[in-house]
Protein backbone atom coordinates (compact mmCIF):
# COMPACT_ATOMS: atom_id res chain seq x y z
CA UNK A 1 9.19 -15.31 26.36
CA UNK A 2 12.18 -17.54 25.48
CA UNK A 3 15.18 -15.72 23.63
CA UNK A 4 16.11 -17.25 20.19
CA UNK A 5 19.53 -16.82 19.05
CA UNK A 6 20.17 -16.94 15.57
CA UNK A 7 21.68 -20.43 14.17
CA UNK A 8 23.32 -21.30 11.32
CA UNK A 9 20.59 -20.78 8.01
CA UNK A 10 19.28 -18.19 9.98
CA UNK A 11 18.86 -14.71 8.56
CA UNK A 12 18.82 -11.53 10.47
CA UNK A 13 16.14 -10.47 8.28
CA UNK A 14 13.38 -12.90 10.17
CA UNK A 15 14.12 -11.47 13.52
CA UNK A 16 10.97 -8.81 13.74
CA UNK A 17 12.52 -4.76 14.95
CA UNK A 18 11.52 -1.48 14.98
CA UNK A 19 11.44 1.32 11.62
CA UNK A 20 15.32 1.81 12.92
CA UNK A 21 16.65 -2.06 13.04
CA UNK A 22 16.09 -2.32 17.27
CA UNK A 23 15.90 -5.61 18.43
CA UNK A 24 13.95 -6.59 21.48
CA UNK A 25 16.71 -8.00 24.13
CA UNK A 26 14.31 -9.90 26.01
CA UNK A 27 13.12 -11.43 23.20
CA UNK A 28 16.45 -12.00 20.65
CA UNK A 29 19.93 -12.37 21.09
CA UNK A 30 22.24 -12.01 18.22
CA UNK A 31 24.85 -14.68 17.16
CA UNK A 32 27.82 -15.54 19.26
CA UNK A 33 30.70 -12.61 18.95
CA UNK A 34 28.50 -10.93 16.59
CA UNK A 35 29.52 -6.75 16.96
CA UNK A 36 26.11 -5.08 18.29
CA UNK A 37 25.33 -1.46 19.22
CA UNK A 38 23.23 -1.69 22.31
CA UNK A 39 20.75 0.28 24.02
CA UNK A 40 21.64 -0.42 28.11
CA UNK A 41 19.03 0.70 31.23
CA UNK A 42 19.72 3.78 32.72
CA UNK A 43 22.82 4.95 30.24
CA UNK A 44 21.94 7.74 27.70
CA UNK A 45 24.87 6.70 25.06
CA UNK A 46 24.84 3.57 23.10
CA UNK A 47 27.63 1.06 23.59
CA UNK A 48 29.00 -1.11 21.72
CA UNK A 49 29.26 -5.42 22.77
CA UNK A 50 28.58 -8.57 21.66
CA UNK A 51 26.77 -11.84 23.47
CA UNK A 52 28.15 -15.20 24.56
CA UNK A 53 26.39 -18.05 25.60
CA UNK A 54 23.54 -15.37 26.52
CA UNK A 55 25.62 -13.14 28.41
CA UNK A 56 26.65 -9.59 27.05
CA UNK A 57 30.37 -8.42 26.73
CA UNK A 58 31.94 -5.29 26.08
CA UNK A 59 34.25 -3.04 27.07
CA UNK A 60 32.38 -0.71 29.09
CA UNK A 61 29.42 -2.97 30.15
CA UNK A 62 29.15 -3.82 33.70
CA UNK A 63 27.55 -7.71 34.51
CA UNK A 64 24.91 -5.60 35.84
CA UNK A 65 23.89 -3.71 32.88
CA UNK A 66 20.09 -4.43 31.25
CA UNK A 67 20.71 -4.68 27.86
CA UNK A 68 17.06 -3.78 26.45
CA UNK A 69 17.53 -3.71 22.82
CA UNK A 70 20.54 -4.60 20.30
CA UNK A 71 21.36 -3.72 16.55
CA UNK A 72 24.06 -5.81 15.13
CA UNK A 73 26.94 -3.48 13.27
CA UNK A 74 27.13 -4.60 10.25
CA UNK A 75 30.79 -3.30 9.15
């Protein structure tokens, strides 16, 4: 399935997630440089990035990290 990243008039709101806000990585990306908590493969802590161009940043995320789901911070 093709990943839709949200564009301008786009609302959060439509993107479908779980009862606690997950989004579906493989099937959503959030907004360019928008602050997400993330759910990576294989690490038992959350982390905290954001997505460029499709590609995930952070601090502590390796270029071979899975992100599998995201929940944008809202602060």
């Amino acid at each position: 399935m093709k990943k839709v990243v949200p564009a301008l008039g786009f609302s959060y709101r439509e993107i479908p997630c779980d009862p606690d806000g997950w989004i579906d990585a493989s099937k959503y990306l959030p907004a360019d440089f928008d602050l997400c908590r993330l759910m990576v493969e294989g690490k038992k802590r959350h982390m905290t990035g954001w997505v460029v161009e499709g590609n995930w940043f952070g601090r502590r995320i390796d270029s071979k990290d899975k992100v599998l789901f995201w929940k944008r911070i809202k602060e």
